[in-house]
Protein backbone atom coordinates (compact mmCIF):
# COMPACT_ATOMS: atom_id res chain seq x y z
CA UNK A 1 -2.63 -12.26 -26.88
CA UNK A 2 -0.07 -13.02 -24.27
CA UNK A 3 -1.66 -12.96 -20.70
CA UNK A 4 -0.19 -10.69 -18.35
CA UNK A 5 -0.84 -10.01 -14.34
CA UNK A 6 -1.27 -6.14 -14.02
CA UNK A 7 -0.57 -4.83 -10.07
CA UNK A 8 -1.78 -1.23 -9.79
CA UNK A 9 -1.20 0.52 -6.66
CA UNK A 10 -3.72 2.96 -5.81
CA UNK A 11 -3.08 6.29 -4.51
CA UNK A 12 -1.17 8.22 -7.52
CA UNK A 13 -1.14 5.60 -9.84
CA UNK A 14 -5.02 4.67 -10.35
CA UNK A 15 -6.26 7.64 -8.09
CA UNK A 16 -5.75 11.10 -8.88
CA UNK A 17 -6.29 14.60 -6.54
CA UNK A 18 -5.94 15.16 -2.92
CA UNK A 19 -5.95 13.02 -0.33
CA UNK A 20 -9.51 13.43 0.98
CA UNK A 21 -10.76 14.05 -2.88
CA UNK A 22 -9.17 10.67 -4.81
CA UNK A 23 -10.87 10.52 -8.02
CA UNK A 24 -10.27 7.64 -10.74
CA UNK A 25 -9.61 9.29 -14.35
CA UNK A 26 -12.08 8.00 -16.83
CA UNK A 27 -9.47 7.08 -19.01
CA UNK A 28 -7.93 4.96 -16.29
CA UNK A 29 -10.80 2.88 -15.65
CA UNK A 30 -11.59 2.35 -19.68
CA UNK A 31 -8.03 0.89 -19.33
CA UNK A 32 -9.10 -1.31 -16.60
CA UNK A 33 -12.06 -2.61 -18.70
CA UNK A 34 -10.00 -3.33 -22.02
CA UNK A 35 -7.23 -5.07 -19.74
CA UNK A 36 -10.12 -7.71 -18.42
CA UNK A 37 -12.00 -7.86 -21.50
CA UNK A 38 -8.71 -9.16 -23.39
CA UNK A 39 -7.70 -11.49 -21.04
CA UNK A 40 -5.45 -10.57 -18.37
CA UNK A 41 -5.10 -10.26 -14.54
CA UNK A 42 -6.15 -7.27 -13.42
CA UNK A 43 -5.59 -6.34 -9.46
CA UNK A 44 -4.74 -3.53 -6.80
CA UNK A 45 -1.32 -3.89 -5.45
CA UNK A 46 -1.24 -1.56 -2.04
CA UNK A 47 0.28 -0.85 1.16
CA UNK A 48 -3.21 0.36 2.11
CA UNK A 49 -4.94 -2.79 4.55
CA UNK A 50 -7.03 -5.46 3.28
CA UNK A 51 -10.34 -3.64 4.61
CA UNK A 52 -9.32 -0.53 3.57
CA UNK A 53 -8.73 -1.55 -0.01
CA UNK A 54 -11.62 -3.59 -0.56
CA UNK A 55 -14.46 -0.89 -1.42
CA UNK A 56 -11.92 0.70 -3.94
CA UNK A 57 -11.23 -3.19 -5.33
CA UNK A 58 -15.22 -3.06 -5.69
CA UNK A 59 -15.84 0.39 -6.87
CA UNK A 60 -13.44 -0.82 -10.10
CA UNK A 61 -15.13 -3.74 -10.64
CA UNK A 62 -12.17 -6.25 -9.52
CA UNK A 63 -11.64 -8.86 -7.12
CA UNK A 64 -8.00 -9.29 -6.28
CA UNK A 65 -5.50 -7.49 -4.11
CA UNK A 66 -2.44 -7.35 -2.95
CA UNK A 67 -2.71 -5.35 0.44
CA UNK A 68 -1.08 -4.78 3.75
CA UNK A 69 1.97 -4.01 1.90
CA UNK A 70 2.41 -7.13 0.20
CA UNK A 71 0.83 -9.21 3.47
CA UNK A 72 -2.34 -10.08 2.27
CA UNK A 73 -3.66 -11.20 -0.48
CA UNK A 74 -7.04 -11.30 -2.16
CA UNK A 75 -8.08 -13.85 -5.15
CA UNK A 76 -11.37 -14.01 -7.46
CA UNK A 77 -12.96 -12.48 -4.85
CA UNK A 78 -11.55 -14.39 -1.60
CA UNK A 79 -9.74 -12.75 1.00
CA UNK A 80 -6.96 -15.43 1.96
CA UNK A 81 -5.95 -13.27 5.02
CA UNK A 82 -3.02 -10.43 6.39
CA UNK A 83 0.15 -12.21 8.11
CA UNK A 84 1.04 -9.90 11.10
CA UNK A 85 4.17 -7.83 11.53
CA UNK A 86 6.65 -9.07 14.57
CA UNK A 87 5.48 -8.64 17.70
CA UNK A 88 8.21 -8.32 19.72
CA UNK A 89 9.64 -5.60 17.29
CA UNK A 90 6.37 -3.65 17.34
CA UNK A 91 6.17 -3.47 21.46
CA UNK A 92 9.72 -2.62 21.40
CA UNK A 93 9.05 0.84 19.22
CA UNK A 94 6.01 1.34 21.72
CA UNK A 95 7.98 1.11 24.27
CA UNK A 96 10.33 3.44 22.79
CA UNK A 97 7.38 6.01 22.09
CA UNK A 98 6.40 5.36 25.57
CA UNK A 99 10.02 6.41 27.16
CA UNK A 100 10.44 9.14 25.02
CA UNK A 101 6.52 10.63 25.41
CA UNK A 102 5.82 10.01 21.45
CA UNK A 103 1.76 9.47 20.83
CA UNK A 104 1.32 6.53 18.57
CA UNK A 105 -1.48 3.73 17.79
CA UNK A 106 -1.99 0.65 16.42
CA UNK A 107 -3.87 -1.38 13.99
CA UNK A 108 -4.86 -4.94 15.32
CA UNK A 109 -6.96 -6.70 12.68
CA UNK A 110 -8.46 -6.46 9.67
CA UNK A 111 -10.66 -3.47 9.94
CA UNK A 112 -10.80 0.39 9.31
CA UNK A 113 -9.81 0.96 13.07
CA UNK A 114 -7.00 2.31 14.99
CA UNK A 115 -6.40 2.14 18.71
CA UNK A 116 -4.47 4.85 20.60
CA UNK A 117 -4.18 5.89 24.57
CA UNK A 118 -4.17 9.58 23.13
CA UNK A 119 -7.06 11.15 23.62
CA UNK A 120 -5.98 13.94 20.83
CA UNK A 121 -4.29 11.50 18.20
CA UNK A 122 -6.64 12.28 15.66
CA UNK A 123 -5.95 16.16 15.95
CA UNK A 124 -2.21 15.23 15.59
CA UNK A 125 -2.05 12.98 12.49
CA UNK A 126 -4.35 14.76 10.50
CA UNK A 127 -6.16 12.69 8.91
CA UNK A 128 -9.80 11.06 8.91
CA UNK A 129 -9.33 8.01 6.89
CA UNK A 130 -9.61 5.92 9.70
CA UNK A 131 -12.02 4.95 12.43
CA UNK A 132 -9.86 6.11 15.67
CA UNK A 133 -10.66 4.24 19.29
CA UNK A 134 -9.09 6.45 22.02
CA UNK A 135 -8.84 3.25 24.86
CA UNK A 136 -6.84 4.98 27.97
CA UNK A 137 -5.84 1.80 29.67
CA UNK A 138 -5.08 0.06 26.30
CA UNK A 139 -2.28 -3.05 27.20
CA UNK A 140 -0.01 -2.70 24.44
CA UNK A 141 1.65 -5.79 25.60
CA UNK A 142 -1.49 -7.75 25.65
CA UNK A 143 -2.27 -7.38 21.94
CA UNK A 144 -1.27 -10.57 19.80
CA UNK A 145 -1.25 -9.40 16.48
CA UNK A 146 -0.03 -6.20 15.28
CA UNK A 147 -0.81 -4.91 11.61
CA UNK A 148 0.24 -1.48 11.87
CA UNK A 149 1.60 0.95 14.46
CA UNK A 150 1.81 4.75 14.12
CA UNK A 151 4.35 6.87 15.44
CA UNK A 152 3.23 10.55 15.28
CA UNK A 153 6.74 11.93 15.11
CA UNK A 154 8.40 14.40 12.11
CA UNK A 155 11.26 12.94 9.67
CA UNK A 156 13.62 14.44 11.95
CA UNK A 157 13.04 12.89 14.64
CA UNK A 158 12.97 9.65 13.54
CA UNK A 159 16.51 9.75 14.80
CA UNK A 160 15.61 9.50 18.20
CA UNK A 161 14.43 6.11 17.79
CA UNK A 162 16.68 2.90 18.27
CA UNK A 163 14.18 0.68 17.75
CA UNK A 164 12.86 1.73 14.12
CA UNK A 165 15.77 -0.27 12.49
CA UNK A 166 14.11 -3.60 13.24
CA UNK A 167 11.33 -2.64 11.57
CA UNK A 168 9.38 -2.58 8.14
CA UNK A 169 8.10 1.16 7.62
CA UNK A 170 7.08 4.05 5.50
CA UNK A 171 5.92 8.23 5.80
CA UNK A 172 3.51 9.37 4.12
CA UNK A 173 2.80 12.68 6.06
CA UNK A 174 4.84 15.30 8.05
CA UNK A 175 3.10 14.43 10.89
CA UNK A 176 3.42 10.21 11.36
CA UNK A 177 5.69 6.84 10.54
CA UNK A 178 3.62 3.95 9.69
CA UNK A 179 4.99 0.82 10.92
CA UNK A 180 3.41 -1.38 8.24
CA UNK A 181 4.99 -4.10 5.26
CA UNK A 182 6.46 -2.85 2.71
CA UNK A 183 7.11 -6.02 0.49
CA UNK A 184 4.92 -5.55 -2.58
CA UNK A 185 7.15 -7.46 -4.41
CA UNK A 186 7.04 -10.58 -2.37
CA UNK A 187 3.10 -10.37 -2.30
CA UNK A 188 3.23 -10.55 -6.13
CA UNK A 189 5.30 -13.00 -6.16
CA UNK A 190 3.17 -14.92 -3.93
CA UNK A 191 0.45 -14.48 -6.27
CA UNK A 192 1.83 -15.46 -9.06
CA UNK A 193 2.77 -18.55 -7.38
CA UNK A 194 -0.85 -19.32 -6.91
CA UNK A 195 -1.60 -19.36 -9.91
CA UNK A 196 1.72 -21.16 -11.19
CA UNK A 197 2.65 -18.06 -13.88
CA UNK A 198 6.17 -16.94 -14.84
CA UNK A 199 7.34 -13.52 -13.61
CA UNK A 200 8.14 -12.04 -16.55
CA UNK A 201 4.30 -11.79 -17.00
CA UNK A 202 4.30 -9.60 -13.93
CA UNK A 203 3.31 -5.71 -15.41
CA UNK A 204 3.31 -3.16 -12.20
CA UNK A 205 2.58 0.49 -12.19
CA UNK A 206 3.28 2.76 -9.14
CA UNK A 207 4.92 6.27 -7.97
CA UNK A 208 5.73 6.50 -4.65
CA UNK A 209 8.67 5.14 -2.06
CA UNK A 210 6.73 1.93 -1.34
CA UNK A 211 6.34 0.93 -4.63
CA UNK A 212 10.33 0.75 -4.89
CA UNK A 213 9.60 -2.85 -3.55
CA UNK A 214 7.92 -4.25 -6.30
CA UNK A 215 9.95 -2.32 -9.26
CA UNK A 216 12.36 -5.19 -9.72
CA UNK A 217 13.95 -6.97 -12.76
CA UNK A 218 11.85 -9.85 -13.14
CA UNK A 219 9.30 -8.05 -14.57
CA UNK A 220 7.93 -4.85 -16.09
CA UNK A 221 7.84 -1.98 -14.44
CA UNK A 222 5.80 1.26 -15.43
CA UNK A 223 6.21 4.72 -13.56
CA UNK A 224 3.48 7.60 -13.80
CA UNK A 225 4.55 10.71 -15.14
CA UNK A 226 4.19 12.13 -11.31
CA UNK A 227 6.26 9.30 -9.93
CA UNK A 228 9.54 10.10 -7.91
CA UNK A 229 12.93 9.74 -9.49
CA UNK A 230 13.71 6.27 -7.93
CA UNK A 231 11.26 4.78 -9.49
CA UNK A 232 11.47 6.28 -12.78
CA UNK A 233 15.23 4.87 -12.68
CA UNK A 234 13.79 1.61 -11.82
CA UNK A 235 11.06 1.60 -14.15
CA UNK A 236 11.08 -0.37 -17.68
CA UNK A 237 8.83 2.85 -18.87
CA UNK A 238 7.85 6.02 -17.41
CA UNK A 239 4.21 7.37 -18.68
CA UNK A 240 2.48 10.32 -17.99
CA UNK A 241 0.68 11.50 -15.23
CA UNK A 242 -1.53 10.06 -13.34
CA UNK A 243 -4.34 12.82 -14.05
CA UNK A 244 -3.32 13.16 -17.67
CA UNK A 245 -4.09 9.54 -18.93
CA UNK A 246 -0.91 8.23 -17.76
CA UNK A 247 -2.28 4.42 -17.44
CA UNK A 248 -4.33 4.55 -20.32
CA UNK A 249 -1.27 5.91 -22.38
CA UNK A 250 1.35 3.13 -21.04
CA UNK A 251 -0.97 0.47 -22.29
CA UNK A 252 -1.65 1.62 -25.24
CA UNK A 253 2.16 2.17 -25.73
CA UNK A 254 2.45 -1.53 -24.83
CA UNK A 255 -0.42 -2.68 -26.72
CA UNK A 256 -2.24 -4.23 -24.38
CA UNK A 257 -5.23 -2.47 -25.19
């Protein structure tokens, strides 16, 4: 059988339910088995960080990644490292947050922390997938290398900020903008240059706005049933949803499995 490199992305693609309650299907991971057990590459393709990827990359039984949005990238088992967003572009939208009186944090390193000078950030995002370090006199300017920043601000007023042009980003609440890569597609890319393979081997699945990035015509692209419609006009094939077998059925489709 012809080897292909599968890139799954996690949340809504191999992980079903609420946030807080992510549960893999069986059928999905029986997938996941079959894949490796015939040949091909198997690995997570997400926009979540390296460290906050790398239990899920475990609890499926694989070892390699594409994380930080396409900015790191893990192989056999070996974390190769995250290249940092642009520093100057990521003080300038904290200085914007700053001037306008917007809370936001950051992410400086490969870890399941966030640092904020907001004392109440974690009551205002709204989430508690993250480790959150309140540090008062934190030196925004002082930090060298940026991974994420979070600006707690609605869709609407997004507007109000100049400086979000110059820089890579993506919502995934009401209630914050991450300031994070969102180049899935070039961290495949530089995967499958690592292991010299052609790009049409590339197989991706996904459903959301960042996996736009990495739905491109090189390759094969697969959408979940619960996918939105920009991706389901990108896609090669659309399968079912994510909680009704929807990777297991694609493959099968394909005969990969």
């Amino acid at each position: 059988m012809r080897r292909r490199y599968f890139f799954f992305d996690i949340d809504g693609t191999l992980a079903a339910g609420p946030v807080n309650h992510r549960y893999v299907p069986e059928s999905t991971k029986r997938a996941l088995e079959l894949l490796r057990a015939n040949g091909h590459f198997v690995a997570i393709c997400t926009g979540r960080s390296h460290a906050m990827g790398e239990s899920f990359m475990r609890e499926l039984g694989l070892e390699n990644m594409v994380a930080d949005g396409g900015n790191s990238l893990t192989i056999d088992g070996k974390y190769l490292g995250t290249k940092p967003l642009d520093r100057q572009a990521c003080i300038a939208v904290i200085d914007e947050c700053e001037r306008l009186g917007v809370p936001w944090g950051v992410s400086v390193d490969d870890s399941r922390r966030r640092i904020t000078r907001w004392p109440n950030y974690d009551e205002l995002i709204h989430d508690s997938y993250m480790e959150t370090v309140v540090d008062p006199d934190l030196d925004y300017r002082a930090i060298e290398r940026f991974h994420k920043v979070y600006v707690l601000c609605s869709e609407e007023d997004e507007a109000r900020f100049a400086s979000l042009s110059g820089v890579p980003k993506a919502r995934f609440s009401p209630y914050a903008l991450f300031v994070e890569p969102v180049d899935k597609g070039e961290g495949i890319k530089r995967c499958m240059a690592h292991f010299g393979a052609p790009l049409e081997d590339v197989v991706v699945f996904g459903d959301g706005s960042n996996d736009v990035c990495m739905f491109l015509p090189e390759w094969t692209s697969v959408a979940m049933g619960n996918a939105i419609d920009e991706l389901k006009r990108r896609a090669t094939y659309v399968t079912t949803d994510v909680d009704h077998d929807g990777v297991w059925s694609a493959c099968k489709h394909f005969k990969w499995i």
